[in-house]
PDB file of N, CA and C in Angstrom:
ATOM      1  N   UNK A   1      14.085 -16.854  -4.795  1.00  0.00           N
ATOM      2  CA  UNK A   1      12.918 -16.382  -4.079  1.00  0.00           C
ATOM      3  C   UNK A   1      13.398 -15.624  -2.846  1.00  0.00           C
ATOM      4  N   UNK A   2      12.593 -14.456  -2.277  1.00  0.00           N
ATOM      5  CA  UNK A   2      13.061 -14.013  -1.236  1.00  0.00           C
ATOM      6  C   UNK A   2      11.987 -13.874  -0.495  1.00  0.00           C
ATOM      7  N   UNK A   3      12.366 -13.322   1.010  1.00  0.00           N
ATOM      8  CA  UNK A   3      10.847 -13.585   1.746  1.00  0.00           C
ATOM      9  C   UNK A   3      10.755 -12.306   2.340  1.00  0.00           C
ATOM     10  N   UNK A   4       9.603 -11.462   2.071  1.00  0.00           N
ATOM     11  CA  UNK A   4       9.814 -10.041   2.993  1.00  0.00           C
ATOM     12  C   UNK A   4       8.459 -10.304   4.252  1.00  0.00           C
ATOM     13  N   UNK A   5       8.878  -8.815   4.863  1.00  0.00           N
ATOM     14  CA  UNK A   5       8.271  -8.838   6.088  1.00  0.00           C
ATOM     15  C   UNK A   5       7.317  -7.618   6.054  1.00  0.00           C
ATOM     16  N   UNK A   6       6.134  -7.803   6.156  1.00  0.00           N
ATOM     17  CA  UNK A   6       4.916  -6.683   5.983  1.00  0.00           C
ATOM     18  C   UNK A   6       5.074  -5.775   6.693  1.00  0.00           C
ATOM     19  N   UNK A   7       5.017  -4.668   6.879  1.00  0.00           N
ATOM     20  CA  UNK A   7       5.297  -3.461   7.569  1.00  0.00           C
ATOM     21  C   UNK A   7       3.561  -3.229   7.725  1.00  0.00           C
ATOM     22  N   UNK A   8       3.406  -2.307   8.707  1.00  0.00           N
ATOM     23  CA  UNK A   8       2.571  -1.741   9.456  1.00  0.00           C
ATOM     24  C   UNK A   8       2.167  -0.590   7.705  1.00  0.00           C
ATOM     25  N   UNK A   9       0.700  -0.807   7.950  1.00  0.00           N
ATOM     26  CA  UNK A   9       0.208  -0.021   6.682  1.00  0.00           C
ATOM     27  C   UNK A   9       0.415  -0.672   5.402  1.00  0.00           C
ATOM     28  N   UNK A  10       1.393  -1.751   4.909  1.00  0.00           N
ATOM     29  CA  UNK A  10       1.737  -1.426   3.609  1.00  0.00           C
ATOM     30  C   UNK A  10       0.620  -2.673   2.685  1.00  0.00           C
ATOM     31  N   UNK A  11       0.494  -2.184   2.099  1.00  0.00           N
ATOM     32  CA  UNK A  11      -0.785  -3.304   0.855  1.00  0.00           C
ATOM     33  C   UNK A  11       0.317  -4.023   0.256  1.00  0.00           C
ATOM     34  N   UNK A  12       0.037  -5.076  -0.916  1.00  0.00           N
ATOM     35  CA  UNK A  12       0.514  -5.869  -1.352  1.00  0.00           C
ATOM     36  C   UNK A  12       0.673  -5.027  -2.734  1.00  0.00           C
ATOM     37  N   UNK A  13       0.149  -3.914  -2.957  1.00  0.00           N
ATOM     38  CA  UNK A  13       0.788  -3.204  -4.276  1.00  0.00           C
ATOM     39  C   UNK A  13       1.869  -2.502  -3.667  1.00  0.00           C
ATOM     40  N   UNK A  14       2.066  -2.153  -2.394  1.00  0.00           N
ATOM     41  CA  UNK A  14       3.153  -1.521  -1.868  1.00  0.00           C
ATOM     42  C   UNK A  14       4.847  -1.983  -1.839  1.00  0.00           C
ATOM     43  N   UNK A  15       4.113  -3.261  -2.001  1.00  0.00           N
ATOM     44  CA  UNK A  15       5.374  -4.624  -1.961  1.00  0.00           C
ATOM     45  C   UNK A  15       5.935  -4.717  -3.182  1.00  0.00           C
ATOM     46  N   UNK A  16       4.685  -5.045  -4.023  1.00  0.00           N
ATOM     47  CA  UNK A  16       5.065  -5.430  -5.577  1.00  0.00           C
ATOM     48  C   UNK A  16       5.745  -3.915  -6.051  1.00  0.00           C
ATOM     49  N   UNK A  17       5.484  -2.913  -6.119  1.00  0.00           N
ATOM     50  CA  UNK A  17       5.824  -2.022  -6.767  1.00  0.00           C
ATOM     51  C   UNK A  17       7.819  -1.904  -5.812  1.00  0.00           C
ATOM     52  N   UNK A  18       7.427  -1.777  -4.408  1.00  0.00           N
ATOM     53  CA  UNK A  18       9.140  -1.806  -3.768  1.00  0.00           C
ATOM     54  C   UNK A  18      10.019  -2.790  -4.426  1.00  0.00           C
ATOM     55  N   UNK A  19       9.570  -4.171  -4.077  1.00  0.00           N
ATOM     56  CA  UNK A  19      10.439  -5.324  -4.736  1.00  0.00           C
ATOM     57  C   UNK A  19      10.750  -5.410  -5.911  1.00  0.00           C
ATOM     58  N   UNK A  20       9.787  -5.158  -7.335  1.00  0.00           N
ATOM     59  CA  UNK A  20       9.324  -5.718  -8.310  1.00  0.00           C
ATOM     60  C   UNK A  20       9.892  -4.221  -9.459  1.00  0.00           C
ATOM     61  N   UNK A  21       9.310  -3.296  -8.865  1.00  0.00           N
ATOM     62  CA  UNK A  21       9.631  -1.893  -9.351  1.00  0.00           C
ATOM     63  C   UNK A  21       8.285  -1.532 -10.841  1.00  0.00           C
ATOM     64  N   UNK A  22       7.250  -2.679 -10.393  1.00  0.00           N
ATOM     65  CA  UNK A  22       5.783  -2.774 -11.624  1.00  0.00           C
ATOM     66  C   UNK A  22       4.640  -3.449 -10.770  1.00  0.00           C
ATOM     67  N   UNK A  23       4.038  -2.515 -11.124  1.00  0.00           N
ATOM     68  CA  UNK A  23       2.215  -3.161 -10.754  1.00  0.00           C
ATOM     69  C   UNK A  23       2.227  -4.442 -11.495  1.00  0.00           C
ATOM     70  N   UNK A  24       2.923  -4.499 -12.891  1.00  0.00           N
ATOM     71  CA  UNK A  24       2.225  -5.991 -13.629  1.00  0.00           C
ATOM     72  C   UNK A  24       2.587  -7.318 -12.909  1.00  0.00           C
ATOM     73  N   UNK A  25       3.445  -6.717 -11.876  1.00  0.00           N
ATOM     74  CA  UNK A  25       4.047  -8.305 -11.046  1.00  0.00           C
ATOM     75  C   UNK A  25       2.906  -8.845  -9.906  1.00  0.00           C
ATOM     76  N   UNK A  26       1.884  -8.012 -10.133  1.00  0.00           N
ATOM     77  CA  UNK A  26       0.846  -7.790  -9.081  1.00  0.00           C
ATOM     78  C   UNK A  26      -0.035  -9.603  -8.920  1.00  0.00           C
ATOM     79  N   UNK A  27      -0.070 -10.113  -9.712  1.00  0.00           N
ATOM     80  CA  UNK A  27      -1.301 -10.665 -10.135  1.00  0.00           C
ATOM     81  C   UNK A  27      -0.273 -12.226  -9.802  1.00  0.00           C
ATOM     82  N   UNK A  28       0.917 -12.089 -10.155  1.00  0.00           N
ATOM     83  CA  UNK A  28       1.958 -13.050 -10.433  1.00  0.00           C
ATOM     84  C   UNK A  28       2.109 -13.098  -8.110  1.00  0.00           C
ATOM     85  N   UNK A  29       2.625 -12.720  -7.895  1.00  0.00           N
ATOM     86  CA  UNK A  29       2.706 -12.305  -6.497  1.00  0.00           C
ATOM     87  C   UNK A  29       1.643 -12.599  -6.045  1.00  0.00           C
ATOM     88  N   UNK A  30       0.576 -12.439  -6.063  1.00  0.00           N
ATOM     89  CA  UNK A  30      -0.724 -12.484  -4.961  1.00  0.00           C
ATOM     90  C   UNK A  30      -1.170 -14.139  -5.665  1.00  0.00           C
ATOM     91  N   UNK A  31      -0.455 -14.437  -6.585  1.00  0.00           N
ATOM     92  CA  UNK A  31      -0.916 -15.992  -6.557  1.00  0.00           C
ATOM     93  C   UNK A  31      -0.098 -16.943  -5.664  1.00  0.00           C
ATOM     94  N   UNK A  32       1.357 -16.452  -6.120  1.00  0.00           N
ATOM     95  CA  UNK A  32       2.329 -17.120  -5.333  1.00  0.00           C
ATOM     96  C   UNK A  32       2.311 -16.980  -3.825  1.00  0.00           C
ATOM     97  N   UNK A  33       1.780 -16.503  -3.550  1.00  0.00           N
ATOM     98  CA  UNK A  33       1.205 -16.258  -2.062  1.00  0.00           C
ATOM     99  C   UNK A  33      -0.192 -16.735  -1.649  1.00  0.00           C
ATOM    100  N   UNK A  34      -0.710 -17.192  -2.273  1.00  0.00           N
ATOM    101  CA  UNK A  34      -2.380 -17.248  -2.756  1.00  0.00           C
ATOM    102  C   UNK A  34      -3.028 -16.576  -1.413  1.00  0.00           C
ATOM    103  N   UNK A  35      -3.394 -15.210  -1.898  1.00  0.00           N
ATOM    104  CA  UNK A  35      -3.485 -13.813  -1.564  1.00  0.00           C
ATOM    105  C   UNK A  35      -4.452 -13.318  -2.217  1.00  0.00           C
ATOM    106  N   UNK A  36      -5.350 -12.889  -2.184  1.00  0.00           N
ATOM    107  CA  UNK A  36      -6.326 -11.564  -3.343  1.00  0.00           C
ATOM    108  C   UNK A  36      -5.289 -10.342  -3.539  1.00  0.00           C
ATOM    109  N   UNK A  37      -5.384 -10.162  -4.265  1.00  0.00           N
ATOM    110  CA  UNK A  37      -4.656  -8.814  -4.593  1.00  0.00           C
ATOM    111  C   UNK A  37      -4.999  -7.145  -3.877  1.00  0.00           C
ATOM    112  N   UNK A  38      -6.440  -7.727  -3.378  1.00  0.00           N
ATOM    113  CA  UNK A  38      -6.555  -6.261  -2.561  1.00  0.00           C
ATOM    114  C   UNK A  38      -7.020  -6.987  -1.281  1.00  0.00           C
ATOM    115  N   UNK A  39      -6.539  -8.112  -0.689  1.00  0.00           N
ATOM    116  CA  UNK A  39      -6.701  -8.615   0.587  1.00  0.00           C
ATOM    117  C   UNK A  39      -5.655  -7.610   1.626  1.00  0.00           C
ATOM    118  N   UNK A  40      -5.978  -7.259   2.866  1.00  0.00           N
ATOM    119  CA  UNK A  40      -5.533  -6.710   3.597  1.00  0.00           C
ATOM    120  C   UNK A  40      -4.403  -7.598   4.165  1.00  0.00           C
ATOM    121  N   UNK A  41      -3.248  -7.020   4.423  1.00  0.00           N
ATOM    122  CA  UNK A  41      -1.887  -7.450   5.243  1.00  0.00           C
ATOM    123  C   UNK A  41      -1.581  -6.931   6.501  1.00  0.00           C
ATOM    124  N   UNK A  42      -1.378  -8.665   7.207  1.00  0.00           N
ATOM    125  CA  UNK A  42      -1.076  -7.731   8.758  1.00  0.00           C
ATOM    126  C   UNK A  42       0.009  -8.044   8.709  1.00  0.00           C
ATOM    127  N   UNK A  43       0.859  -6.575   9.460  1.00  0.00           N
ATOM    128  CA  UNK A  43       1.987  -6.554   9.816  1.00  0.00           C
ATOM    129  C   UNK A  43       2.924  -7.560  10.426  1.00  0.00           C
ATOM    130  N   UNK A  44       3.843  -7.791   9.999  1.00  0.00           N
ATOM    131  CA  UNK A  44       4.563  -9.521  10.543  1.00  0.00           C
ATOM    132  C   UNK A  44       4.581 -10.442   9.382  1.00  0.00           C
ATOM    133  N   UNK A  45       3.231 -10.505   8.537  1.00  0.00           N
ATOM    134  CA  UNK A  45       2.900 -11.403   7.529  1.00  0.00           C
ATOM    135  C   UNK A  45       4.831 -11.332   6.725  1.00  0.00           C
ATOM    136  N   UNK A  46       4.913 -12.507   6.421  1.00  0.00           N
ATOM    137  CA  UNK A  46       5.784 -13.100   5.361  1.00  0.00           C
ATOM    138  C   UNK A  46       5.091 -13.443   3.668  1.00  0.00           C
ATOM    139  N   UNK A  47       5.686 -12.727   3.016  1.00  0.00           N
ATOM    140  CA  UNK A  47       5.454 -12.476   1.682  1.00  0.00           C
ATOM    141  C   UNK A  47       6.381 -13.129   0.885  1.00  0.00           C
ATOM    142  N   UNK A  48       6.398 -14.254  -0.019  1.00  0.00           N
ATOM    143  CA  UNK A  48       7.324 -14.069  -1.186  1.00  0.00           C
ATOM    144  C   UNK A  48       7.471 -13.411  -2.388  1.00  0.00           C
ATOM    145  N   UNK A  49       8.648 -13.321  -3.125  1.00  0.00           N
ATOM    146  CA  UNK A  49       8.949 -12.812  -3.978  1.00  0.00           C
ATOM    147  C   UNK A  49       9.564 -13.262  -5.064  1.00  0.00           C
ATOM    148  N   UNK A  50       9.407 -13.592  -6.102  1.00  0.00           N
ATOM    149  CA  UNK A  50      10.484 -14.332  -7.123  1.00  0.00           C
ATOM    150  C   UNK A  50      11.870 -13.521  -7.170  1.00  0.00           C
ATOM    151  N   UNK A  51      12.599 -13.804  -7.109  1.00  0.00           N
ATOM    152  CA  UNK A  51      14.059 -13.436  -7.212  1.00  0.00           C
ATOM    153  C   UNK A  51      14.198 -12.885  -9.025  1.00  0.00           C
ATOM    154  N   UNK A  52      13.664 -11.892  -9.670  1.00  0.00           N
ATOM    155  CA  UNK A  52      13.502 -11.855 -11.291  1.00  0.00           C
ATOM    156  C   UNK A  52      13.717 -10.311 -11.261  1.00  0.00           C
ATOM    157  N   UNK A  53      13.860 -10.113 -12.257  1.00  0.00           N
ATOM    158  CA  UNK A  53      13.999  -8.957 -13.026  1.00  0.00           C
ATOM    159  C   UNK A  53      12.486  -8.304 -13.817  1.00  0.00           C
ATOM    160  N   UNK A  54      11.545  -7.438 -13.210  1.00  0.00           N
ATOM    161  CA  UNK A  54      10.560  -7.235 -13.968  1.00  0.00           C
ATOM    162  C   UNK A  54      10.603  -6.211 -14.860  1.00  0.00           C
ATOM    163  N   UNK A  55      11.792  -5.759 -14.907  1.00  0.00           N
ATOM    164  CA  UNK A  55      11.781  -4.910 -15.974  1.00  0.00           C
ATOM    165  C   UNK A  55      12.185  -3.507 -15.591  1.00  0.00           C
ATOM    166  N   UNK A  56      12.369  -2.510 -14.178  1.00  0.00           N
ATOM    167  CA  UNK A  56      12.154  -1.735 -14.089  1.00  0.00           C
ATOM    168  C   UNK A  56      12.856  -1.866 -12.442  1.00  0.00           C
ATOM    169  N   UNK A  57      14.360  -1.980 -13.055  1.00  0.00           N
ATOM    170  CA  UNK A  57      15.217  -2.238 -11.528  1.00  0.00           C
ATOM    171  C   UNK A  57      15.343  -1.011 -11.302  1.00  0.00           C
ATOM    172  N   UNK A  58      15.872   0.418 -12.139  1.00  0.00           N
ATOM    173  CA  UNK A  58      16.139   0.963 -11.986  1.00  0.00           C
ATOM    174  C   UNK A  58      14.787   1.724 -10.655  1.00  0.00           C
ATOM    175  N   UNK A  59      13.632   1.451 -10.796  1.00  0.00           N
ATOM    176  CA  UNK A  59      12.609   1.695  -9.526  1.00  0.00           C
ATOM    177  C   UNK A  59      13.008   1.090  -7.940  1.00  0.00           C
ATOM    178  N   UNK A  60      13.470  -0.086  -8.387  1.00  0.00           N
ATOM    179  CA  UNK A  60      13.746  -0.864  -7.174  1.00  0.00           C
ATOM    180  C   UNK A  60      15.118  -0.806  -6.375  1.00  0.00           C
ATOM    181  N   UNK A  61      16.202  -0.057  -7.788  1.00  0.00           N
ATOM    182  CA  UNK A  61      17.204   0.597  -6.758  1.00  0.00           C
ATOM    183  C   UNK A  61      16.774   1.874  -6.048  1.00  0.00           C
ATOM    184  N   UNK A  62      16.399   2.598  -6.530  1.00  0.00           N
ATOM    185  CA  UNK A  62      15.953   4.002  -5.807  1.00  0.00           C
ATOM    186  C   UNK A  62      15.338   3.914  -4.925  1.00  0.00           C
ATOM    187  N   UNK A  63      14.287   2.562  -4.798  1.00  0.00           N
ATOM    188  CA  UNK A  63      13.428   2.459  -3.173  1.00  0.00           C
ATOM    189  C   UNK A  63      15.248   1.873  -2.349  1.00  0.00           C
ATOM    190  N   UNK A  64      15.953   0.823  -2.781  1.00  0.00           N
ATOM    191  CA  UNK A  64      16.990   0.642  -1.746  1.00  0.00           C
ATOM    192  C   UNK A  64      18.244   1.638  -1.552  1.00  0.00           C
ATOM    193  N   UNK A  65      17.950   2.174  -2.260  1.00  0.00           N
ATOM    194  CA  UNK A  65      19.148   3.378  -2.343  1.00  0.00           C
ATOM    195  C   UNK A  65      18.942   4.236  -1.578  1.00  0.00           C
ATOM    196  N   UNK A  66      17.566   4.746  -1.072  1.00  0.00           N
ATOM    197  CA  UNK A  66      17.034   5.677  -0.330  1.00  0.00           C
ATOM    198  C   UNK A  66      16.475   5.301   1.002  1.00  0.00           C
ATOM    199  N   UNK A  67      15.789   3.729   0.884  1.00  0.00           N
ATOM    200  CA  UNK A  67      16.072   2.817   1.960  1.00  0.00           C
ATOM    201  C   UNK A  67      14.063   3.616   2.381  1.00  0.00           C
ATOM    202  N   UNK A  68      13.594   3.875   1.606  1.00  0.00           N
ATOM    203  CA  UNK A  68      12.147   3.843   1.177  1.00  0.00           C
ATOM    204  C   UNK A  68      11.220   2.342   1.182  1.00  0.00           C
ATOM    205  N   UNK A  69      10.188   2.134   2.036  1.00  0.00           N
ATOM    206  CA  UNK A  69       9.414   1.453   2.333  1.00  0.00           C
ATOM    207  C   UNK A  69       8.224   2.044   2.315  1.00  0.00           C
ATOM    208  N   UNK A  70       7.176   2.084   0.527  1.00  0.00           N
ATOM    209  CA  UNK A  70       5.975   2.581   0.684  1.00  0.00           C
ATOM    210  C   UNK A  70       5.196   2.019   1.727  1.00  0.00           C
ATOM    211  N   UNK A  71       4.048   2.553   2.348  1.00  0.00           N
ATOM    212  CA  UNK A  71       2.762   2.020   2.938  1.00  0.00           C
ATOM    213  C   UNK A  71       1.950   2.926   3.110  1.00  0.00           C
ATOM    214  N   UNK A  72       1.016   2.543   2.381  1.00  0.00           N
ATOM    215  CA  UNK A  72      -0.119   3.617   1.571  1.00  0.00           C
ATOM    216  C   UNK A  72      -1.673   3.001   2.268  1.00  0.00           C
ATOM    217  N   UNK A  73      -1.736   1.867   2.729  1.00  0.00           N
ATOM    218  CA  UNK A  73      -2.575   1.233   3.343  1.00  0.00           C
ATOM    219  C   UNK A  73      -3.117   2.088   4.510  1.00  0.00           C
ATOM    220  N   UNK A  74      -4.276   1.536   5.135  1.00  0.00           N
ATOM    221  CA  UNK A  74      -4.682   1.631   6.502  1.00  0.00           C
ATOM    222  C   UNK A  74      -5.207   0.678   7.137  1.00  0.00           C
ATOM    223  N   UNK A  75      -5.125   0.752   8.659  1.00  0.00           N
ATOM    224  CA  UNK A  75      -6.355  -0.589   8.846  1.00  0.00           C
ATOM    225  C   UNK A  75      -7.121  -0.031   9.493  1.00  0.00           C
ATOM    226  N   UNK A  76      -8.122  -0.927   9.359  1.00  0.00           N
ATOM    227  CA  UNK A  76      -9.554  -0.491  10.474  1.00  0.00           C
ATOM    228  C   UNK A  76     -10.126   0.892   9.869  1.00  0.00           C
ATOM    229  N   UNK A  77     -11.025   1.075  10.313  1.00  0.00           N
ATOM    230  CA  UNK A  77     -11.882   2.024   9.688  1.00  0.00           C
ATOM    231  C   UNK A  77     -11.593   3.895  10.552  1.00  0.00           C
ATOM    232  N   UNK A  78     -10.478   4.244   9.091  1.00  0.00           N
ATOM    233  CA  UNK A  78      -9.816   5.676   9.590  1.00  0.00           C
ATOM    234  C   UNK A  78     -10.584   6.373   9.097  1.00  0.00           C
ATOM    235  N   UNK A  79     -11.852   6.683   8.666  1.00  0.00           N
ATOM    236  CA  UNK A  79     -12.220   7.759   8.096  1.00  0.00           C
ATOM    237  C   UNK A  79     -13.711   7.979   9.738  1.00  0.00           C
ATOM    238  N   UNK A  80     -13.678   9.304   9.704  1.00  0.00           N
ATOM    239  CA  UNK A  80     -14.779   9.338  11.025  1.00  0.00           C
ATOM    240  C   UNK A  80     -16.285   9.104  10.498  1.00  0.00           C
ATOM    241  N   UNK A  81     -16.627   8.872  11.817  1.00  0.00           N
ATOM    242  CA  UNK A  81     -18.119   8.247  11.932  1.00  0.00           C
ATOM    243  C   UNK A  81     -19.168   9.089  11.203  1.00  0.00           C
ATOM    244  N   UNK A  82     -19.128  10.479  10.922  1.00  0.00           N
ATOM    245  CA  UNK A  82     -20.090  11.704  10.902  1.00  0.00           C
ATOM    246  C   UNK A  82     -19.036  12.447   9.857  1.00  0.00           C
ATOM    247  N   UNK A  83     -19.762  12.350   8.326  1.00  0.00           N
ATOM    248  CA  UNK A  83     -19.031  13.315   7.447  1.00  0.00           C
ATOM    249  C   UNK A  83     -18.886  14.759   7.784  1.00  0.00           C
ATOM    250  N   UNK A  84     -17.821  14.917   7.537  1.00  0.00           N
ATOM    251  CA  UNK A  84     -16.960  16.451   7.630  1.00  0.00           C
ATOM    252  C   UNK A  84     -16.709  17.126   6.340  1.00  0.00           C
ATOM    253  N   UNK A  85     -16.187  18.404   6.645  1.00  0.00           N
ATOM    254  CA  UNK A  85     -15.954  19.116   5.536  1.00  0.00           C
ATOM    255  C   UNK A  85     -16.669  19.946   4.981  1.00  0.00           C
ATOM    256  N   UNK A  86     -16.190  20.632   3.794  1.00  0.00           N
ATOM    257  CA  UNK A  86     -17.306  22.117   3.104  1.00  0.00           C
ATOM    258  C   UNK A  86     -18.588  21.169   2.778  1.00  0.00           C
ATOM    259  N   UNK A  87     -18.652  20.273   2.281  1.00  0.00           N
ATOM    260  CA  UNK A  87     -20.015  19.423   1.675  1.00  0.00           C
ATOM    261  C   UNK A  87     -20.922  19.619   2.873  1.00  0.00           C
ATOM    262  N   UNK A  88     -20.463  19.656   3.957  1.00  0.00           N
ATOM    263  CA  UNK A  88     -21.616  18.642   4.795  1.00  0.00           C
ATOM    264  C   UNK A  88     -21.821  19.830   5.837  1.00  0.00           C
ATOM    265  N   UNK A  89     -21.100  21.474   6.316  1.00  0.00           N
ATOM    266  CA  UNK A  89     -21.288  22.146   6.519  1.00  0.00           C
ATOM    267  C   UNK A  89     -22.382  23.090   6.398  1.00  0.00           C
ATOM    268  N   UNK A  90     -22.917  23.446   7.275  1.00  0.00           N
ATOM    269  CA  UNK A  90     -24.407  24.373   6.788  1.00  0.00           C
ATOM    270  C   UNK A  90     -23.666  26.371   7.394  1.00  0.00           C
ATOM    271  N   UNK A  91     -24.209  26.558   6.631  1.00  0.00           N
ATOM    272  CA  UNK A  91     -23.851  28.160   6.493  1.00  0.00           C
ATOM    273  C   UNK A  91     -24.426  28.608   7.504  1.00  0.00           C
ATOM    274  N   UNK A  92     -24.024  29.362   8.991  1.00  0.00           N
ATOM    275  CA  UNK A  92     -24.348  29.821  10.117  1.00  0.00           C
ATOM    276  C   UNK A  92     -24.288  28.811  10.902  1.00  0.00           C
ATOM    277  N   UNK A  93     -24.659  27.583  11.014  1.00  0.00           N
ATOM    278  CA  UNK A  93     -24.505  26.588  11.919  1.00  0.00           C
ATOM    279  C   UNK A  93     -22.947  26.120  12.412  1.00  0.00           C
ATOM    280  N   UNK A  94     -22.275  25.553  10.850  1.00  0.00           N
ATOM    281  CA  UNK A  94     -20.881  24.910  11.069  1.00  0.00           C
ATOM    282  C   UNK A  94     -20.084  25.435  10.562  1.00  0.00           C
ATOM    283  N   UNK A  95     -20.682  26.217   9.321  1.00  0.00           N
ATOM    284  CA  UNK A  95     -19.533  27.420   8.584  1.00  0.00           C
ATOM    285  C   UNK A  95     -20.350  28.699   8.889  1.00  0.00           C
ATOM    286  N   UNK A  96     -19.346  29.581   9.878  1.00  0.00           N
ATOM    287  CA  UNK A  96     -19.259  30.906  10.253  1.00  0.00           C
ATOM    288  C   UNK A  96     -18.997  32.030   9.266  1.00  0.00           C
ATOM    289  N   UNK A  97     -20.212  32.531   8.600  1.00  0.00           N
ATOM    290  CA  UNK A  97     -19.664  33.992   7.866  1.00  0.00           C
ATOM    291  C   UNK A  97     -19.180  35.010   8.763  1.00  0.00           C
ATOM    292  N   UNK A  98     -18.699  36.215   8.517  1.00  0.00           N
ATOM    293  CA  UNK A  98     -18.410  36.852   9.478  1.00  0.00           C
ATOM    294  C   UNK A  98     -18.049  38.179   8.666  1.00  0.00           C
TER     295      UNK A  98
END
């Protein structure tokens, strides 16, 4: 078993896929932790890991070989208050013809 350390941003598929080098270790992991699988991780958190082979080292050397730490996560609410963008733009008001 090994014990990792949550990084700032990273989800628990971020983990399983670094450590594990497969999503299918997903379900196996968030028990052994008894975790939801899309429960949010704060940074610091201690995670275990089975010490195993899931099939797909050759993924899990290339994250240590390159020394790669996904984190695909966010916290707190990053998207803004007031939708943006072409959708929500009105023609002369927020989008300028010219």
């Amino acid at each position: 078993m090994i014990q990792i350390t949550v990084l700032y941003n990273q989800t628990l598929q971020d983990i399983v896929i670094r450590y594990c080098g497969t999503i299918e270790a997903l379900v196996q992991i968030a028990i052994l932790n008894n975790i939801s699988i899309t429960q949010g991780l704060v940074p610091g958190q201690l995670i275990q890991i089975p010490n195993k082979d899931f099939g797909n080292q050759e993924l899990v050397n290339y994250f240590n070989t390159n020394k790669i730490q996904p984190a695909c996560g966010f916290v707190g609410n990053s998207l803004p208050d007031t939708p943006t963008g072409i959708d929500y733009m009105i023609i002369g008001t927020d989008f300028i013809v010219e």
